[in-house]
Protein backbone atom coordinates (compact mmCIF):
# COMPACT_ATOMS: atom_id res chain seq x y z
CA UNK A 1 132.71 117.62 83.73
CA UNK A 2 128.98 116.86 82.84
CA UNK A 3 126.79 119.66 84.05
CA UNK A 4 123.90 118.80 86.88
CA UNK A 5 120.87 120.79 86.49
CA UNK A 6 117.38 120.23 87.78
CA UNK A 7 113.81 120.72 87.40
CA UNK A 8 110.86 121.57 89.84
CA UNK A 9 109.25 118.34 91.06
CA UNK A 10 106.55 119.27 93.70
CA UNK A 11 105.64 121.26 96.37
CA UNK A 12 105.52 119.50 99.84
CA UNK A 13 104.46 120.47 103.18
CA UNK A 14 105.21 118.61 106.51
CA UNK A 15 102.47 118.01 109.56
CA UNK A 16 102.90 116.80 113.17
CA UNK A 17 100.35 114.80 113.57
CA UNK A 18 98.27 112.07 111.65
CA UNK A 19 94.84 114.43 112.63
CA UNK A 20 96.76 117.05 110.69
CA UNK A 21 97.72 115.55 107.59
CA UNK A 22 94.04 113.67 107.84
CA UNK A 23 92.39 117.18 107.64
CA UNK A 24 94.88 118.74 105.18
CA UNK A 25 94.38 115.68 102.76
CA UNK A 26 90.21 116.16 102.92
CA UNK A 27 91.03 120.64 102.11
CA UNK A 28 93.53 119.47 99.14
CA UNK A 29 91.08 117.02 97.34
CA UNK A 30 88.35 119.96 98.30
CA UNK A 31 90.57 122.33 96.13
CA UNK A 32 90.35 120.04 93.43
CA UNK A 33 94.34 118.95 92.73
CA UNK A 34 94.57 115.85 91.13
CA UNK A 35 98.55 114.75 91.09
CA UNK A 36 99.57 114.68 95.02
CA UNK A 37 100.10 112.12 97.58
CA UNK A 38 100.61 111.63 101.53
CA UNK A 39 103.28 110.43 103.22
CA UNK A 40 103.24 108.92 106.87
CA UNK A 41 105.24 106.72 109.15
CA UNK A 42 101.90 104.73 110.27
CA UNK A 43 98.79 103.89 108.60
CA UNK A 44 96.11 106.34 108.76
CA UNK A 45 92.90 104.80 108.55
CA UNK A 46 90.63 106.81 106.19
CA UNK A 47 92.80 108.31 104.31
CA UNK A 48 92.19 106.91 100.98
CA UNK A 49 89.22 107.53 100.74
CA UNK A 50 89.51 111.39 102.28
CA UNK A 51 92.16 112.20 99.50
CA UNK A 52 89.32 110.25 96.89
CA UNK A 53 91.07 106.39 95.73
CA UNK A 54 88.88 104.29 94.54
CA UNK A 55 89.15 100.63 95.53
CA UNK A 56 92.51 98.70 94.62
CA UNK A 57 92.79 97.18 91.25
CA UNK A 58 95.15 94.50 92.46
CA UNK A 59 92.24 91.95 93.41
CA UNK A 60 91.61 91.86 89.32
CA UNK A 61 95.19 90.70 88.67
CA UNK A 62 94.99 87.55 91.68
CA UNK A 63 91.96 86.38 90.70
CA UNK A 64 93.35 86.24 86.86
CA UNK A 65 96.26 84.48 88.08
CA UNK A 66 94.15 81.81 90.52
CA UNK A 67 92.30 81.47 86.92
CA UNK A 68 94.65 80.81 85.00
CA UNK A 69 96.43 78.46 87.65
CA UNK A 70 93.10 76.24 87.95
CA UNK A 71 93.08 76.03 84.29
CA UNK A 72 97.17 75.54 83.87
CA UNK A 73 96.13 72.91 86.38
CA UNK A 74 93.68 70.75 85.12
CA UNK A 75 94.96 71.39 81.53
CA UNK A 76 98.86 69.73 82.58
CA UNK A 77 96.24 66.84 84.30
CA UNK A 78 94.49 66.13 81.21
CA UNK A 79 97.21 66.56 78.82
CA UNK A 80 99.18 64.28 80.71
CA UNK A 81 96.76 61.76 81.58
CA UNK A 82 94.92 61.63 77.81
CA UNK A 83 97.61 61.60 75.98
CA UNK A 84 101.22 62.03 76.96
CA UNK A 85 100.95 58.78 79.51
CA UNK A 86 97.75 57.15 79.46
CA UNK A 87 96.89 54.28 82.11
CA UNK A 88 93.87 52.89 83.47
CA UNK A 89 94.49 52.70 87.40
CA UNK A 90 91.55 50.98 89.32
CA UNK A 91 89.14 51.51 86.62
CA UNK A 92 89.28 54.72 86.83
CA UNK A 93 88.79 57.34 83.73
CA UNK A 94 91.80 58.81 81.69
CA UNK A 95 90.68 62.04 83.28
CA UNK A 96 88.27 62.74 85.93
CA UNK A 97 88.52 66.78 87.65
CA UNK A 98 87.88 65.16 91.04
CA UNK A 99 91.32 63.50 91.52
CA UNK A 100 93.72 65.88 90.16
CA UNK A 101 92.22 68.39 93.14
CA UNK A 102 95.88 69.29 94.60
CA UNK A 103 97.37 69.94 91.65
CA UNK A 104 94.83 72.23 90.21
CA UNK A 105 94.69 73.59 94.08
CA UNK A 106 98.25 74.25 94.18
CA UNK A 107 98.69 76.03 91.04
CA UNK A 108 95.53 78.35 91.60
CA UNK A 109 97.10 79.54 94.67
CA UNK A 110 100.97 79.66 93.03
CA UNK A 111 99.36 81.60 90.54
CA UNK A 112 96.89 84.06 92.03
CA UNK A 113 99.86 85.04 94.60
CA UNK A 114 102.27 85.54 91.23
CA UNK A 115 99.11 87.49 89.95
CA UNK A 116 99.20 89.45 93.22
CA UNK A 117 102.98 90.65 93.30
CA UNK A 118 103.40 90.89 89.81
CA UNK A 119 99.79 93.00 90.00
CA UNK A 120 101.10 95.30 92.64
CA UNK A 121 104.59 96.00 91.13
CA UNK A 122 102.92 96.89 87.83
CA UNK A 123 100.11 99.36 89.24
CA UNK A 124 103.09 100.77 91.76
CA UNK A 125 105.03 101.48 88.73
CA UNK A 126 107.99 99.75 90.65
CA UNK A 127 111.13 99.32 90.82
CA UNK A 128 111.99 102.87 90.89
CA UNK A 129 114.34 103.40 92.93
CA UNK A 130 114.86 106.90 93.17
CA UNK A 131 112.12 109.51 93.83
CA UNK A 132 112.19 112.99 93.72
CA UNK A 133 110.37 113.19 96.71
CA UNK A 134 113.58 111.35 98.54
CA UNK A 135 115.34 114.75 97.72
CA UNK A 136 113.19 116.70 100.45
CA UNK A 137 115.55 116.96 103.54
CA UNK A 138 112.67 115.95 105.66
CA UNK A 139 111.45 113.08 103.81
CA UNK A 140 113.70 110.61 106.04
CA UNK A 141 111.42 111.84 109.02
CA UNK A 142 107.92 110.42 107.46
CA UNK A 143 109.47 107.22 108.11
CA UNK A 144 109.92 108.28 112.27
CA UNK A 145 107.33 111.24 113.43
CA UNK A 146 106.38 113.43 110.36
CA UNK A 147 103.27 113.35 107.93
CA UNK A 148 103.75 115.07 104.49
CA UNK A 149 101.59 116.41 101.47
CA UNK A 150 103.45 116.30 98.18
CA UNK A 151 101.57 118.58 95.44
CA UNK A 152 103.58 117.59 91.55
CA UNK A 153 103.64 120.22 89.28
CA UNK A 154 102.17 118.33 86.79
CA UNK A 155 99.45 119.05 88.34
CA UNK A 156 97.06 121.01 86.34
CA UNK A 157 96.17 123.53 89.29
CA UNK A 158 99.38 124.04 90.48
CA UNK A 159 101.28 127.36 90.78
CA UNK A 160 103.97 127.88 92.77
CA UNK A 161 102.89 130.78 95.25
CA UNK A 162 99.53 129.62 95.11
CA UNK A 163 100.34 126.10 96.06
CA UNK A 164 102.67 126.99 98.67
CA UNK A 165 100.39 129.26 100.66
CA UNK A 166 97.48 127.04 100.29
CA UNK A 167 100.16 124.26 102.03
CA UNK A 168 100.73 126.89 104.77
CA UNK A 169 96.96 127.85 105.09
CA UNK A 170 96.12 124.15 105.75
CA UNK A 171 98.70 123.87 108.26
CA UNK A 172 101.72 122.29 106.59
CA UNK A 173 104.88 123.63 108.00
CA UNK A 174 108.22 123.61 106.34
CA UNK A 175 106.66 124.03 102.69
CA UNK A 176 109.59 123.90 100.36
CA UNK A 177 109.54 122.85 96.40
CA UNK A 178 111.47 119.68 95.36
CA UNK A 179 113.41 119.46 92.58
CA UNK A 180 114.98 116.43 90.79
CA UNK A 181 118.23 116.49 89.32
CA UNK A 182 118.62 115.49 85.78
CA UNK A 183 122.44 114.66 84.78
């Protein structure tokens, strides 16, 4: 029998409302912790920027993927068309960038929304697909009618008495620390 034994993950603290976890998220950036999230069952408009996220980075990855599709693009075009089957049609040049337009099109927007996904997955560290944070027994409600903080211990201010009663002085009920098995 292997033994199961676990580690501290975080510290997390439910809210009731969106208000709630809106104002908690503005005190927590205020106290300076830099490795925490929010969790809510609807967007909350603002709150980005109150917990301090800068813009996304995934706009860098579609436009280098609608790059390099306009350029896979006209390069299969010319290739093609110069050397691998050349023909005169109507007296027309081996390769022209005005007549290859949906093919060059097509691939820029292939590619940028390949650039996109593959963007997103990378920057969202994903697949993972199990979190710590599942562990929390009320986690399954910030999918329904609960907001929550989550505070990691990695974080460089954190401490666990501290942390906790700073959770309860910003409102966050149920504060409990999450731990993550290791097998």
């Amino acid at each position: 029998m292997s033994d199961i034994m676990d580690i501290k993950y975080a510290a997390a603290a439910t809210f009731s409302s969106a208000k709630e976890l809106y104002d908690a998220a503005g005190k927590v950036k205020e106290k300076g912790y830099s490795n925490w999230e929010c969790f809510s069952p609807i967007p909350v408009h603002g709150l980005d920027a109150q917990m301090g996220y800068a813009r996304s980075k995934v706009p860098r990855f579609t436009l280098a993927g609608g790059v390099t599709g306009f350029f896979t693009g006209m390069l299969i075009v010319w290739f093609m068309n110069e050397f691998d089957y050349p023909l005169i049609v109507g007296g027309k040049p081996y390769f022209s960038p005005i007549y290859p337009f949906p093919v060059f099109y097509e691939l820029t927007i292939l590619f940028a929304a390949f650039g996109t996904l593959f963007g997103m997955f990378f920057l969202n560290r994903l697949p993972r697909h199990n979190h710590p944070v599942f562990e929390h027994p009320d986690f399954g409600r910030t999918g329904d009618d609960k907001f929550m903080i989550v505070i990691e211990v990695e974080d460089p201010k954190y401490d666990d008495e501290e942390t906790a009663s700073f959770l309860k002085e910003v409102g966050g009920q149920s504060v409990q620390i999450i731990r993550e098995p290791i097998v």
